[in-house]
Protein backbone atom coordinates (compact mmCIF):
# COMPACT_ATOMS: atom_id res chain seq x y z
CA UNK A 1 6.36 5.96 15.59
CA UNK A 2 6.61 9.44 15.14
CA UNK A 3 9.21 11.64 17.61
CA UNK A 4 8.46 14.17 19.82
CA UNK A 5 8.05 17.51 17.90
CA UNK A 6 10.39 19.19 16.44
CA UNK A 7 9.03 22.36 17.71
CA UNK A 8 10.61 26.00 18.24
CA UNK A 9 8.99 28.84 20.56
CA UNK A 10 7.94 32.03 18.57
CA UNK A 11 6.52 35.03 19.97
CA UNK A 12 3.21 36.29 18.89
CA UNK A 13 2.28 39.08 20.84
CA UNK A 14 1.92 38.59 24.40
CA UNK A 15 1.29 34.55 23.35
CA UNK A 16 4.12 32.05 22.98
CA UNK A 17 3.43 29.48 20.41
CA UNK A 18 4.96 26.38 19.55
CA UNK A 19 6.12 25.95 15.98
CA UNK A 20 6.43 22.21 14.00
CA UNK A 21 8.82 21.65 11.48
CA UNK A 22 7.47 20.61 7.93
CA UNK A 23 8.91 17.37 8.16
CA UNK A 24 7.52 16.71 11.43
CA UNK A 25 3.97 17.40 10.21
CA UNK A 26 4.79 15.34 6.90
CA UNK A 27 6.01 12.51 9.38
CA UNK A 28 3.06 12.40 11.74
CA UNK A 29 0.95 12.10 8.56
CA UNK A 30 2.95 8.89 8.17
CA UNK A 31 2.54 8.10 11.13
CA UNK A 32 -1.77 8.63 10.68
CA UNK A 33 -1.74 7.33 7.39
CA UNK A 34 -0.48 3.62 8.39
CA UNK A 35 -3.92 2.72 10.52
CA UNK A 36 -2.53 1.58 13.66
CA UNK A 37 -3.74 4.05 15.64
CA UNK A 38 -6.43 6.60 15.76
CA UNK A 39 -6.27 10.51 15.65
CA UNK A 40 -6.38 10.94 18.85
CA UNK A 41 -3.70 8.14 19.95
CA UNK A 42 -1.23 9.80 17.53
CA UNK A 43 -1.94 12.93 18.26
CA UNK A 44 -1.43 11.69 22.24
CA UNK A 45 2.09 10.43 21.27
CA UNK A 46 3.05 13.06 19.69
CA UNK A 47 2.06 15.65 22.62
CA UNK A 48 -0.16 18.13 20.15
CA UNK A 49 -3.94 18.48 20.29
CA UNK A 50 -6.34 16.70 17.98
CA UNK A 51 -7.37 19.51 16.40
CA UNK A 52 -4.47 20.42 14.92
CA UNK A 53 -3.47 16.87 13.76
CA UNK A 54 -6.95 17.28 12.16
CA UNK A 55 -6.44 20.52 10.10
CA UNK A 56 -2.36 19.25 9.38
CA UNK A 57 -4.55 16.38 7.90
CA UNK A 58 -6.71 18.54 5.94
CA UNK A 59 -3.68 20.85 4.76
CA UNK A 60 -1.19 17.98 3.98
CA UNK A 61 -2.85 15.13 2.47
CA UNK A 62 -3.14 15.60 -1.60
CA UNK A 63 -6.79 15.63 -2.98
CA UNK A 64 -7.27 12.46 -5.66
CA UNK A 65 -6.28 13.73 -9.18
CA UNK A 66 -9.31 13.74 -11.38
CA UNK A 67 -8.51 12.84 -15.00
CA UNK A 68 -8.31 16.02 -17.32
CA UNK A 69 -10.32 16.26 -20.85
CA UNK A 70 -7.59 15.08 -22.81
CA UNK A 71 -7.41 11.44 -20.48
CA UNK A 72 -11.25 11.26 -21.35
CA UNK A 73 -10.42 11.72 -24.85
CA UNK A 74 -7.90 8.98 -24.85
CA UNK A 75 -10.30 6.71 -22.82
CA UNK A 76 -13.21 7.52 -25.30
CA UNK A 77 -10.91 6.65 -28.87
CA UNK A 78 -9.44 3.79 -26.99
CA UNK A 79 -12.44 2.39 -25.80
CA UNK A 80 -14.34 3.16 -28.81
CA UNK A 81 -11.61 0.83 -30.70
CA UNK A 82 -11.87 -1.71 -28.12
CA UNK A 83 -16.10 -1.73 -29.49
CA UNK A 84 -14.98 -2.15 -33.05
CA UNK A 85 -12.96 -5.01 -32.67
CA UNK A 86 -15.17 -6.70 -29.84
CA UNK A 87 -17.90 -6.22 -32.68
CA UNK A 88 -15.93 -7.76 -36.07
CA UNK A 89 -15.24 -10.63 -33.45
CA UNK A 90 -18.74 -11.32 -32.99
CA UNK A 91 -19.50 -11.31 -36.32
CA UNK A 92 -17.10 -14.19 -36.92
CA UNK A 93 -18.40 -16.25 -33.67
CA UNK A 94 -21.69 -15.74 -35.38
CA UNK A 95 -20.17 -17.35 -38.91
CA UNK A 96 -18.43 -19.67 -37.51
CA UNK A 97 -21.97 -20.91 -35.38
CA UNK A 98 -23.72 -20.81 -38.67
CA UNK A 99 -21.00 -23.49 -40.04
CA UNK A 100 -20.80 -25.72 -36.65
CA UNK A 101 -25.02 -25.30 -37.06
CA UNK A 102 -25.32 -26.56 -40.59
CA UNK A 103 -22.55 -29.48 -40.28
CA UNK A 104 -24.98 -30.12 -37.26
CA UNK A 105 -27.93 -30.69 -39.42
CA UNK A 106 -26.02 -32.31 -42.16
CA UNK A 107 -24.54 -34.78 -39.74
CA UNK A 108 -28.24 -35.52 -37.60
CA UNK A 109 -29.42 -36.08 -41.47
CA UNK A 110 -26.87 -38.27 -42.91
CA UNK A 111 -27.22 -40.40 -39.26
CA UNK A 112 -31.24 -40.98 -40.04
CA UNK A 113 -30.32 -42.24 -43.61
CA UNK A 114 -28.00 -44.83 -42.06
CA UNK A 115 -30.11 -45.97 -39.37
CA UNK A 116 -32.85 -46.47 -41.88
């Protein structure tokens, strides 16, 4: 669970606001991140309002990476290797059918001549 905030008083004006430490932002984010409780629990425990647990949420958690031209580049030769070799391999299951296939036909033959 997350502490109480680490929180200083500045003066804005004729407002006093509350200032959070970094790593108490970072730590509630934790705290969020885990499951166990909602939004609005954490932000309950942690004596702040939703909304700004929401917009620390927004502001702290990393976007997903997306892969840059040079990773599709890699994926594309690597893959495109993968297809070449995938493809001489079914070529030989193919042979290698052919051969089971014709000892197949040589074997049902020589069986009939020894029957008869």
């Amino acid at each position: 669970m997350a502490r109480r905030p680490n929180k200083k008083f500045v003066k804005s004006g004729n407002k006093v606001r509350r200032k959070f430490s970094t790593a108490f932002k970072r730590n509630a984010m934790e705290v969020l991140a885990k499951g166990e409780k909602s939004l609005v629990a954490v932000a309950r425990d942690l004596g702040i309002r939703r909304n700004l647990l929401q917009s620390w949420k927004a502001k702290y958690s990393a976007p997903l990476p997306t892969p840059g031209k040079a990773v599709r580049e890699v994926n594309y030769a690597s893959l495109k290797n993968k297809i070449g070799s995938l493809e001489a391999e079914n070529d030989m299951l193919r042979d290698k059918i052919s051969t089971l296939q014709d000892d197949a036909d040589l074997f049902k033959t020589l069986l009939k001549k020894a029957v008869l």
